[in-house]
Protein backbone atom coordinates (compact mmCIF):
# COMPACT_ATOMS: atom_id res chain seq x y z
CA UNK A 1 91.04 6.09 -265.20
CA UNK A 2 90.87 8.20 -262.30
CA UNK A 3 87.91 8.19 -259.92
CA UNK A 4 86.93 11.43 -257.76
CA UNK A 5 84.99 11.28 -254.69
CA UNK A 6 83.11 14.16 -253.72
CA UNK A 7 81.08 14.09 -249.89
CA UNK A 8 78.26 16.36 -249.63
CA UNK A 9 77.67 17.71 -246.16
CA UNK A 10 73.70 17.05 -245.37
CA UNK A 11 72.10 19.85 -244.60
CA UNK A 12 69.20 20.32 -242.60
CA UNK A 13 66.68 22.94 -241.91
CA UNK A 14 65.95 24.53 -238.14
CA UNK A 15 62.52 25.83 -237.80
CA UNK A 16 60.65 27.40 -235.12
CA UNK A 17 57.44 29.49 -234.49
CA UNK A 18 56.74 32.45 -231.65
CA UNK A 19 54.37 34.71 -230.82
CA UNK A 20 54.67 38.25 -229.76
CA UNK A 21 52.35 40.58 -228.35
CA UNK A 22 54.09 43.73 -229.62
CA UNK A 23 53.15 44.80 -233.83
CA UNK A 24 55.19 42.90 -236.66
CA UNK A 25 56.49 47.04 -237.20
CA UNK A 26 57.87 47.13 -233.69
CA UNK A 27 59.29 43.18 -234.12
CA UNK A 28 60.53 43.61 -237.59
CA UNK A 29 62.47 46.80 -236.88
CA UNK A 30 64.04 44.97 -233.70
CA UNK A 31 65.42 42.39 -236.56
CA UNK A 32 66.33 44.84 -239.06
CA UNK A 33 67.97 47.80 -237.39
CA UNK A 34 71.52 47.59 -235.43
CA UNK A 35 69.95 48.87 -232.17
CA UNK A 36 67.08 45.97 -232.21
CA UNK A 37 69.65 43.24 -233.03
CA UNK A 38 71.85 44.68 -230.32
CA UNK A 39 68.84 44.41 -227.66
CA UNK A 40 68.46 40.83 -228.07
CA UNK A 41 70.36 38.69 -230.36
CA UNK A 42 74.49 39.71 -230.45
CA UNK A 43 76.27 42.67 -228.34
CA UNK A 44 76.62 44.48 -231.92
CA UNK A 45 74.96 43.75 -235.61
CA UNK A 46 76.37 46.85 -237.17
CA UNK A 47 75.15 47.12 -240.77
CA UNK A 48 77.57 48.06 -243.37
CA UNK A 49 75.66 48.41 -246.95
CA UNK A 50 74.16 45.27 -247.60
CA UNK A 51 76.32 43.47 -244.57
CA UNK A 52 75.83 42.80 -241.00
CA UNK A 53 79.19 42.63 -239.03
CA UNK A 54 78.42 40.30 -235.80
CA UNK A 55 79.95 40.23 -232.70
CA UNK A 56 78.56 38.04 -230.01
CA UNK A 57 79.56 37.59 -226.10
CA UNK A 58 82.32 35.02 -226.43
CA UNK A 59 84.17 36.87 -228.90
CA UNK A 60 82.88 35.39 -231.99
CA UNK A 61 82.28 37.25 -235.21
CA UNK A 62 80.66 36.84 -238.43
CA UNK A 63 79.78 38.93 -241.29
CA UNK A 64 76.71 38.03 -243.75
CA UNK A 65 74.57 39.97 -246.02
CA UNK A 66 71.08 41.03 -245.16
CA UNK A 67 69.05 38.20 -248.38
CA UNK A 68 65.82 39.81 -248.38
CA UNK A 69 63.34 43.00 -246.07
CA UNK A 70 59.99 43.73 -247.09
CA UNK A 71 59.21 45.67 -243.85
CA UNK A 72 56.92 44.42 -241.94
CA UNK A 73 56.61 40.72 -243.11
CA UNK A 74 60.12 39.41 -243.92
CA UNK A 75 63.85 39.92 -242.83
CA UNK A 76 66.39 37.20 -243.94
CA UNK A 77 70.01 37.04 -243.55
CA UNK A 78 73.43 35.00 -243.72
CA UNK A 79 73.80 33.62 -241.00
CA UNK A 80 76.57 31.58 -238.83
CA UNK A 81 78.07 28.88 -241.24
CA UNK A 82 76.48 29.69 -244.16
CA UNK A 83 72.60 29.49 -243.60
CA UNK A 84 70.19 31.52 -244.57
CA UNK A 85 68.00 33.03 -241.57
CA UNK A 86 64.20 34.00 -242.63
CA UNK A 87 62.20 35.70 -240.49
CA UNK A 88 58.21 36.21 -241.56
CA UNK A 89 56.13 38.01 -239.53
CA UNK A 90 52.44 38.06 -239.69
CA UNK A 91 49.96 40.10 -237.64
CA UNK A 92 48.12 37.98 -235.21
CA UNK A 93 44.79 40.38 -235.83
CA UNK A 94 45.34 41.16 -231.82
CA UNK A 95 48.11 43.44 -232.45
CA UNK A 96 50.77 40.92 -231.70
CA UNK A 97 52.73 38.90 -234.15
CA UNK A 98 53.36 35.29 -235.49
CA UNK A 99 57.18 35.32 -236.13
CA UNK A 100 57.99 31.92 -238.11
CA UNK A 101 61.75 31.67 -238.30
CA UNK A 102 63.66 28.94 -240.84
CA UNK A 103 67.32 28.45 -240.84
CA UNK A 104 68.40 26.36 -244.22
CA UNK A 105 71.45 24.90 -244.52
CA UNK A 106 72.24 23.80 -241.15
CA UNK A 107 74.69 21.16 -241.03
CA UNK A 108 73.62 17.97 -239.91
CA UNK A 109 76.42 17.68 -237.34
CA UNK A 110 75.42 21.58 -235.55
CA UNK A 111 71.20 20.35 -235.67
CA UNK A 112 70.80 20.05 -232.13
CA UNK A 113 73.38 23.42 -231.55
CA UNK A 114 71.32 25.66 -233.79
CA UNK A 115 68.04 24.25 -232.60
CA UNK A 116 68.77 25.01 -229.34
CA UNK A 117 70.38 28.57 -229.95
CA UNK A 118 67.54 29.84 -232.37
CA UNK A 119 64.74 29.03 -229.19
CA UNK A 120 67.55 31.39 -227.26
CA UNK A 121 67.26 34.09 -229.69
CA UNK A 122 63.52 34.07 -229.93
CA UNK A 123 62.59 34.29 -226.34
CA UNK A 124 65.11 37.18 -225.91
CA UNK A 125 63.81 38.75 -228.63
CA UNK A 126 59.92 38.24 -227.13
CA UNK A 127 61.66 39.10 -223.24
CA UNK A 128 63.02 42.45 -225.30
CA UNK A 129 60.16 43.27 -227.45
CA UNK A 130 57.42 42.99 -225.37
CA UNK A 131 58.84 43.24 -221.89
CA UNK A 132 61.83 45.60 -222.18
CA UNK A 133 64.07 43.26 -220.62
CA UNK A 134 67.12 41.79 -221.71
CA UNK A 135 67.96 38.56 -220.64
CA UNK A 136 71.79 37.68 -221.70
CA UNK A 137 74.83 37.64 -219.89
CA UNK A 138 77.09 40.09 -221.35
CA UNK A 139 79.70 37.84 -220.30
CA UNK A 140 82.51 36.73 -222.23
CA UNK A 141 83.08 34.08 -219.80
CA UNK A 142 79.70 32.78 -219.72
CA UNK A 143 78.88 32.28 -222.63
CA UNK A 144 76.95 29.96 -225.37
CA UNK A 145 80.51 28.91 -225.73
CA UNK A 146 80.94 27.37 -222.36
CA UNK A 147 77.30 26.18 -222.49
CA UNK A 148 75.39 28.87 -221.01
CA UNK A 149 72.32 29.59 -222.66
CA UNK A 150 73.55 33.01 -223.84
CA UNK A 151 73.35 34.89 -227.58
C-alpha cells in the first residue's frame, strides 16, 4: 500500500487599521479606480473587466480579480501570492474614515514581508489622500526589492 504525503502551507492573516481624514467616497475611489491605485499603491493598476493588471517599481507584475465593491464601504481584491485584500471603510462621523484592511492567506514564511509592506501602502495612501503627496520612489533601483520601503 502506498502512502501520500501532502504539506499544507500555513497561512496566516495580515491585519491593520488607519484613519483618514478625507470621506470613505474620496478613500474608496482612490482603491477602486486605476488613477487612485496609481497615486499610492503600484506605478499602474489598470483594470481590465473584472482584473487588475499590476505593475510595481521593481518591475514586478501581478494580475488578480477585483472579489468584492460596495462603494463606499468595501473593496477587496487578489492580491500578491494568492491573498485576498479587503478593504472596509467606515465613516469616522468627522468626515474622515476608519479603513480596516485584512490580507488572508498570507504565507507563514512572507508574515513579517507583507506586514511590513501593507503599513507602506496605508500611509501612502493617507500621505495621498489627505495630503496630496506621494511618497514613493519611482525607482526601479530602489525599490521594496532592494529593501527600500517603497510600493
Amino acid at each position: 500500500m502506498r502512502s501520500w504525503m501532502v504539506t499544507i502551507r500555513n497561512m496566516a492573516v495580515a491585519e491593520w487599521r488607519v484613519h483618514l481624514a478625507s470621506p470613505p467616497e474620496v478613500v474608496f475611489d482612490a482603491l477602486a479606480s486605476d488613477g487612485g491605485r496609481a497615486r499610492f499603491w503600484a506605478e499602474t493598476a489598470v483594470r481590465c473587466g473584472g482584473q487588475i493588471d499590476w505593475r510595481f517599481p521593481g518591475g514586478q507584475t501581478w494580475r488578480g480579480p477585483v472579489l468584492a465593491e460596495d462603494r463606499p464601504r468595501l473593496f477587496s481584491v487578489r492580491y500578491l501570492g494568492g491573498t485576498r485584500a479587503t478593504f472596509t471603510l467606515s465613516g469616522d462621523g468627522q468626515g474622515g474614515t476608519d479603513v480596516h484592511l485584512v490580507d488572508e492567506g498570507v504565507a507563514d514564511d512572507d508574515l513579517m514581508q507583507v506586514l511590513a509592506g501593507w503599513v507602506s501602502v496605508l500611509l501612502c495612501m493617507k500621505a495621498c489622500v489627505d495630503h496630496g503627496a506621494d511618497l514613493r520612489n519611482h525607482d526601479r533601483e530602489r525599490s521594496w526589492d532592494q529593501h527600500y520601503c517603497d510600493n
